[in-house]
Protein backbone atom coordinates (compact mmCIF):
# COMPACT_ATOMS: atom_id res chain seq x y z
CA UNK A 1 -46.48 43.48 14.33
CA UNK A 2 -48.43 45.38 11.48
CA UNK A 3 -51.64 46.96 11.68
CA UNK A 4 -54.60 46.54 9.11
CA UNK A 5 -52.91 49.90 6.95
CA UNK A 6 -49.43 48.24 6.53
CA UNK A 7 -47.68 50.44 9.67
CA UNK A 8 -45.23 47.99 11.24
CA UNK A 9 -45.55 48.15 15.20
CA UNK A 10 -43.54 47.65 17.87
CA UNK A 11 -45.95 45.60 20.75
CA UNK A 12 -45.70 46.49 24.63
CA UNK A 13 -43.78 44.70 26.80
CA UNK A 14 -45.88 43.55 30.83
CA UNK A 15 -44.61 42.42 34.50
CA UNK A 16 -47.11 41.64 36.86
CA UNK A 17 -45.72 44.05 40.01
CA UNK A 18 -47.74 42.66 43.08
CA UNK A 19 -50.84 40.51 43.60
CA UNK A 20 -53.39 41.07 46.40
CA UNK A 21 -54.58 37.43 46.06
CA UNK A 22 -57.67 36.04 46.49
CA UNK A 23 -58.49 35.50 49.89
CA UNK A 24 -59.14 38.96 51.37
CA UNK A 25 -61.98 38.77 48.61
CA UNK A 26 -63.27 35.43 50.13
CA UNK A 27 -63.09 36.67 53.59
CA UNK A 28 -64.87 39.66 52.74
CA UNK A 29 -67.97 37.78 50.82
CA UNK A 30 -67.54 35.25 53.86
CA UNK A 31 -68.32 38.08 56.50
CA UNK A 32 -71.08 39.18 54.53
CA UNK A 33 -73.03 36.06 54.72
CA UNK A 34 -71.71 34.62 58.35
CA UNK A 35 -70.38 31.54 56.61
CA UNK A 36 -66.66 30.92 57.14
CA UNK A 37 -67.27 27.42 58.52
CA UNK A 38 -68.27 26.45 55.14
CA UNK A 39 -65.03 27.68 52.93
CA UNK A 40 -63.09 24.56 51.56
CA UNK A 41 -60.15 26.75 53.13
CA UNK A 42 -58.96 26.17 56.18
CA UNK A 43 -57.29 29.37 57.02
CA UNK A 44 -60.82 30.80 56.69
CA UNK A 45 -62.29 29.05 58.53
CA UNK A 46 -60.24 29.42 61.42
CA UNK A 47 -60.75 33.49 60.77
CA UNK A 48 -64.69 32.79 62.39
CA UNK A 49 -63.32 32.08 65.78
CA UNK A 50 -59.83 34.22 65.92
CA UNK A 51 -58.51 37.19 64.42
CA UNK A 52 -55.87 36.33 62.15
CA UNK A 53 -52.05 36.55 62.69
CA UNK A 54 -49.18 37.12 60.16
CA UNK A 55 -48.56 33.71 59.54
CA UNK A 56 -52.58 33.33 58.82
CA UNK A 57 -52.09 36.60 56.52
CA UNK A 58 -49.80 35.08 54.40
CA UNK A 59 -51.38 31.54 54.18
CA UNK A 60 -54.82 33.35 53.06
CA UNK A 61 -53.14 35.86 50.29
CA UNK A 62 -51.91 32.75 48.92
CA UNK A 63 -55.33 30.60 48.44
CA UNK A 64 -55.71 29.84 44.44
CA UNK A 65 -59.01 28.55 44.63
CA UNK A 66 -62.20 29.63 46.19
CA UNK A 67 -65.94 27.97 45.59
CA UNK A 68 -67.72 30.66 46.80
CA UNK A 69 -65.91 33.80 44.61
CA UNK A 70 -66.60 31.44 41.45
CA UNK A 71 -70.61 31.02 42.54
CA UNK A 72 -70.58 35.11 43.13
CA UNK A 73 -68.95 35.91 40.32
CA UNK A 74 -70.42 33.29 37.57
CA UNK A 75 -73.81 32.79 39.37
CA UNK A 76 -74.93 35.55 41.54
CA UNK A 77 -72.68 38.31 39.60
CA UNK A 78 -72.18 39.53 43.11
CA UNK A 79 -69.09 41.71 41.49
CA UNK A 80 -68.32 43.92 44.28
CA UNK A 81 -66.81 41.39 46.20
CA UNK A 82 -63.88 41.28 43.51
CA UNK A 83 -63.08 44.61 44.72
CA UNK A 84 -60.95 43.16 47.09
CA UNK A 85 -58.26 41.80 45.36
CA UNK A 86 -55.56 44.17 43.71
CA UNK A 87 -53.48 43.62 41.14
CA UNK A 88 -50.85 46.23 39.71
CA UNK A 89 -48.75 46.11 36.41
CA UNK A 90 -45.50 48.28 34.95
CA UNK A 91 -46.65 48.61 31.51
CA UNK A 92 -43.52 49.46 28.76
CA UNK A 93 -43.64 51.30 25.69
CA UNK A 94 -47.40 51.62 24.60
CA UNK A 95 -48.66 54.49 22.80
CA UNK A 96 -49.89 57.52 24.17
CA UNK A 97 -52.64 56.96 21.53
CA UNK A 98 -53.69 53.81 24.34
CA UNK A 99 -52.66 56.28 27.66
CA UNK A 100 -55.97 58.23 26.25
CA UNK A 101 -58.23 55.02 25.37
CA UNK A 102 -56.63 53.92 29.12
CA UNK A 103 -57.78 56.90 31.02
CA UNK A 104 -61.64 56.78 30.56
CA UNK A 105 -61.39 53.33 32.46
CA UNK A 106 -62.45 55.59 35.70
CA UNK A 107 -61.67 53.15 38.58
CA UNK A 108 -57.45 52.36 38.62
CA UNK A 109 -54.22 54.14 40.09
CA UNK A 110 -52.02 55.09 37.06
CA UNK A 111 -49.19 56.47 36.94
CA UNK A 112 -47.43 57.67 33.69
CA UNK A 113 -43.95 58.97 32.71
CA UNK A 114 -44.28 62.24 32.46
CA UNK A 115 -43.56 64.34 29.45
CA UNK A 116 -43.13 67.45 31.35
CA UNK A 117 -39.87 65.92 32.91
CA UNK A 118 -38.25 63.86 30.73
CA UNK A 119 -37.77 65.55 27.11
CA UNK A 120 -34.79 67.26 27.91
CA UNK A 121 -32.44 65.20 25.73
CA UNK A 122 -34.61 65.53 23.07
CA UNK A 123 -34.66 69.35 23.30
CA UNK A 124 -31.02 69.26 23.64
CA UNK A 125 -30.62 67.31 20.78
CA UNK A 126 -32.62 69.85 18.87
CA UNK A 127 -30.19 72.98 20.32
CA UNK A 128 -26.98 71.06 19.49
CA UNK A 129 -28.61 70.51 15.65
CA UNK A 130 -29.71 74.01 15.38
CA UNK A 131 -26.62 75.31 16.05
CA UNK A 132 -24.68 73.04 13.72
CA UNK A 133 -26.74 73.74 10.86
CA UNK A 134 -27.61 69.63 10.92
CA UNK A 135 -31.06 68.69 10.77
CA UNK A 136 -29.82 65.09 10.43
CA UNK A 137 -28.11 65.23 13.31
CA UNK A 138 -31.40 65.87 15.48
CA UNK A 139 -33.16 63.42 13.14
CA UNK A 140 -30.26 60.73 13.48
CA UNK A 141 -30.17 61.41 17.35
CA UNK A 142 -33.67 60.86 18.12
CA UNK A 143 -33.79 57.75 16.29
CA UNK A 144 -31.54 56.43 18.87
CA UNK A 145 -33.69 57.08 21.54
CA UNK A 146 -36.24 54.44 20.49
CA UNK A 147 -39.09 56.77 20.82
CA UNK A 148 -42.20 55.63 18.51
CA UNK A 149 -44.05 52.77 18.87
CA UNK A 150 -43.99 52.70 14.97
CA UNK A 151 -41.03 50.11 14.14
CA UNK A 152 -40.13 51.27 10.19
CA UNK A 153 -37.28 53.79 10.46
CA UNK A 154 -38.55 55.51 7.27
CA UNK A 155 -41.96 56.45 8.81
CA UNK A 156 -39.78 57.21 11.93
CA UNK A 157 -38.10 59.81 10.33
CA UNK A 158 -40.66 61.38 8.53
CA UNK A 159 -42.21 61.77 12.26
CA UNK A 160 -38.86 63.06 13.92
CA UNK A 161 -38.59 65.49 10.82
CA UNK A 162 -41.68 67.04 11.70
CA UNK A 163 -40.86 67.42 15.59
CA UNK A 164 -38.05 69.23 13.93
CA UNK A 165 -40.28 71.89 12.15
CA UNK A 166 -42.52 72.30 14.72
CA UNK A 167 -39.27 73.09 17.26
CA UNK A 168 -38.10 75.28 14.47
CA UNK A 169 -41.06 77.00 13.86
CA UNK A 170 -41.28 77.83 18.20
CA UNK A 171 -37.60 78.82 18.11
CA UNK A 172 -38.20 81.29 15.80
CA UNK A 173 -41.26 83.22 17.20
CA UNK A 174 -40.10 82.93 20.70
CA UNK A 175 -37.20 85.48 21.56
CA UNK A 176 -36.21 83.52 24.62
CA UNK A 177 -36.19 80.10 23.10
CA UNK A 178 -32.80 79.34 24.86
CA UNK A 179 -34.22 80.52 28.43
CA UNK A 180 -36.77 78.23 27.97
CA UNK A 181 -35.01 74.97 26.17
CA UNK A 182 -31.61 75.00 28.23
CA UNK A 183 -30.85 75.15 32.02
CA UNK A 184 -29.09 78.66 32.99
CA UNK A 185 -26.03 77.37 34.36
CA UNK A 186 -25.59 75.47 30.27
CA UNK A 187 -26.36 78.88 27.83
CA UNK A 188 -22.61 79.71 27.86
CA UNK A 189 -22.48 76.17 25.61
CA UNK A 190 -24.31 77.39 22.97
CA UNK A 191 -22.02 80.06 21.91
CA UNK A 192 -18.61 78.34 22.69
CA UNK A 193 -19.84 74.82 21.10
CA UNK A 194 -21.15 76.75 17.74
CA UNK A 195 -21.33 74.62 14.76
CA UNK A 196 -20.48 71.48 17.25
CA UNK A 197 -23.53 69.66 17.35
CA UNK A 198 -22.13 66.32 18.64
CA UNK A 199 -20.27 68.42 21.26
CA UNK A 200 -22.67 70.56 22.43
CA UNK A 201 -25.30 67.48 22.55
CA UNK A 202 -22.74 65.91 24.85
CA UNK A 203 -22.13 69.33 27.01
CA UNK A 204 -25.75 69.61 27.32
CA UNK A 205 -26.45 66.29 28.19
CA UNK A 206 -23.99 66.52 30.70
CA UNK A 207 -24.93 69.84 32.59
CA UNK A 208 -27.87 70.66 34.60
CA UNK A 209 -31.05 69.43 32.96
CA UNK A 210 -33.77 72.26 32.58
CA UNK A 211 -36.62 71.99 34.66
CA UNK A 212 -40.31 71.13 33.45
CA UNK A 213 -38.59 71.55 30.17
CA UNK A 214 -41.72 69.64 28.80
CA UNK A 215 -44.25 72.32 29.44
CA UNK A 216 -43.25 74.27 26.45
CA UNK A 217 -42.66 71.87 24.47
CA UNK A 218 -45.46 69.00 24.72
CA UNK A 219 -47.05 70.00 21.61
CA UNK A 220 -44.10 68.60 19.39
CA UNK A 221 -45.35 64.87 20.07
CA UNK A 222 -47.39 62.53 18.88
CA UNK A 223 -49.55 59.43 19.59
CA UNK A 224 -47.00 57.47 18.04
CA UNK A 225 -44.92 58.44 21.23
CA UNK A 226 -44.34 55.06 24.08
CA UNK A 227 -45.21 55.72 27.17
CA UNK A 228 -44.36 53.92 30.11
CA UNK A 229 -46.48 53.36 33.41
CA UNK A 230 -48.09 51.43 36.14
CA UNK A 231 -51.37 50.90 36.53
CA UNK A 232 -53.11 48.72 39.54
CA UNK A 233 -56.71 47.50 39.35
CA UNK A 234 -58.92 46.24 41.26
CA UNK A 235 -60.17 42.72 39.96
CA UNK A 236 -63.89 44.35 39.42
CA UNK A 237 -62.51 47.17 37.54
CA UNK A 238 -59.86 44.79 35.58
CA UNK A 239 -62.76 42.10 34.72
CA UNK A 240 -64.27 45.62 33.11
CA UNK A 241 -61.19 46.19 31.42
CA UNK A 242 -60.26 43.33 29.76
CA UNK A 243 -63.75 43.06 28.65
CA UNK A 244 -63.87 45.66 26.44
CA UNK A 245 -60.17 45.99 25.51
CA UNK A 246 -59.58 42.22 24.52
CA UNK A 247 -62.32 42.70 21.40
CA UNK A 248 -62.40 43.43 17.98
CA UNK A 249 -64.00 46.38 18.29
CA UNK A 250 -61.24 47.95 20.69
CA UNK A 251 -58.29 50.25 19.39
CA UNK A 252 -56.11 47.81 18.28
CA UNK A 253 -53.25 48.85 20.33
CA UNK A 254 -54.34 48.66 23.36
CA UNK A 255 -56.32 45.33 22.61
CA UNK A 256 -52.78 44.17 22.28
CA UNK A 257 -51.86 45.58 25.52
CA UNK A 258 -55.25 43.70 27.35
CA UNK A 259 -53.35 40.66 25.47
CA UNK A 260 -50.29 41.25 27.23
CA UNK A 261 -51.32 42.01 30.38
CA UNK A 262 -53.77 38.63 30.52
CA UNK A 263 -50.94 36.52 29.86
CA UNK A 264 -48.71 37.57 32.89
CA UNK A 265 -52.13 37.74 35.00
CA UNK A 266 -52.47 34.44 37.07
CA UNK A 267 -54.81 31.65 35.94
CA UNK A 268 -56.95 32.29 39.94
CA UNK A 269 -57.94 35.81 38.60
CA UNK A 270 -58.64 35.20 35.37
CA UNK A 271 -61.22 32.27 36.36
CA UNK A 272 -62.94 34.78 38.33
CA UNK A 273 -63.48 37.94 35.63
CA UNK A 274 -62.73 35.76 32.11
CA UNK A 275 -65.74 33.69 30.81
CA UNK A 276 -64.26 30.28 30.00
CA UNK A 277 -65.61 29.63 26.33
């Protein structure tokens, strides 16, 4: 995929994780108004004269179609009701450009991967290169590790060459740059692997990895970095969501992203919070 500047793209990849399903949210707006006798579901309308067991549980969570959630939500705009139904998603390799346009949508659980643990092989890929002289071997290394949501290898480069710099540039105003980069029980490496990138990329690799490695270094990446996470929504606060993010005037990243995530989203939610045109 290429944007409107020429920048070929890689686009996110989606899996619907769990569904709440609509009934809860029909039994709630039901209890509100006293009316379960007149659901065109059974199962709820048993729930006005006994509590419901497992077996009823499962037969309401899977109701596709309700009358009354379509009148609230098309007619009345009686929103709040759509609270009830839950709906979570692992989201793979977006931007962290989109985790930022993501994070001002107030009401959702996310959870992201998290920088501050996992950029220890790229840190050890920039120890091994340092000490073989081979700034081609970090660039050629972190290349492999599929990084960028930016798919030309050209641009790629130009972006891991500058992580480079910016490493370089902290390695050489910080006297403890090992103590920081490279767990304790792995400095010995350093000076018996000298000049060995490939081998003391391996060694570290292998050792203990350095803890919260990332907090020193987060400064090194870009936007252009994926970022994977999971994200649930309410169907209120997903209906707000999709909204905005599946329009031209949204970031075009994550518009693709709202794109992706409405085509694993079942057709009984999306009657409820998409406008049919």
């Amino acid at each position: 995929m290429e944007d409107m500047y020429g920048i070929k793209y890689s686009k996110p990849e989606v899996v619907l994780l769990q569904e709440t399903g609509i009934g809860v949210a029909e039994t709630a707006a039901r209890t509100c108004y006293d009316s379960f006798c007149n659901s065109e579901n059974e199962v709820v309308q048993e729930i006005e004269n006994i509590l419901p067991d497992t077996q009823m549980c499962e037969s309401l969570n899977n109701i596709e179609e309700s009358q009354l959630l379509d009148d609230l939500a098309w007619t009345y705009f009686h929103h709040s009701i759509l609270e009830h139904a839950n709906l979570s998603y692992l989201i793979r390799s977006t931007s962290r450009g989109v985790l930022q346009e993501h994070a001002r949508h107030r009401i959702q659980a996310i959870s992201v991967r998290s920088t501050r643990y996992t950029m220890s092989s790229l840190i050890n890929a920039f120890v091994a290169s340092k000490h073989g002289e081979d700034k081609e071997f970090f660039i050629n290394k972190v290349l492999e590790f599929d990084m960028f949501v930016t798919a030309d290898e050209a641009y790629n480069r130009l972006e891991i060459g500058g992580m480079y710099e910016k490493l370089d540039f902290q390695s050489k105003k910080v006297e403890n740059f090992h103590d920081i980069a490279v767990a304790k029980s792995s400095l010995h490496l350093i000076k018996e692997l000298q000049g060995k990138s490939q081998e003391l990329y391996n060694a570290l690799q292998a050792g203990k990895k350095k803890r919260n490695v990332g907090d020193a270094f987060k400064h090194i990446i870009t936007d252009n970095v994926k970022v994977d996470m999971v994200v649930t929504f309410n169907l209120r606060s997903l209906k707000n969501y999709l909204t905005l993010r599946d329009s031209g005037a949204a970031y075009f990243q994550i518009r693709w992203l709202a794109q992706e995530m409405m085509k694993v989203t079942p057709q009984k939610y999306l009657d409820l919070i998409i406008k049919k045109k």
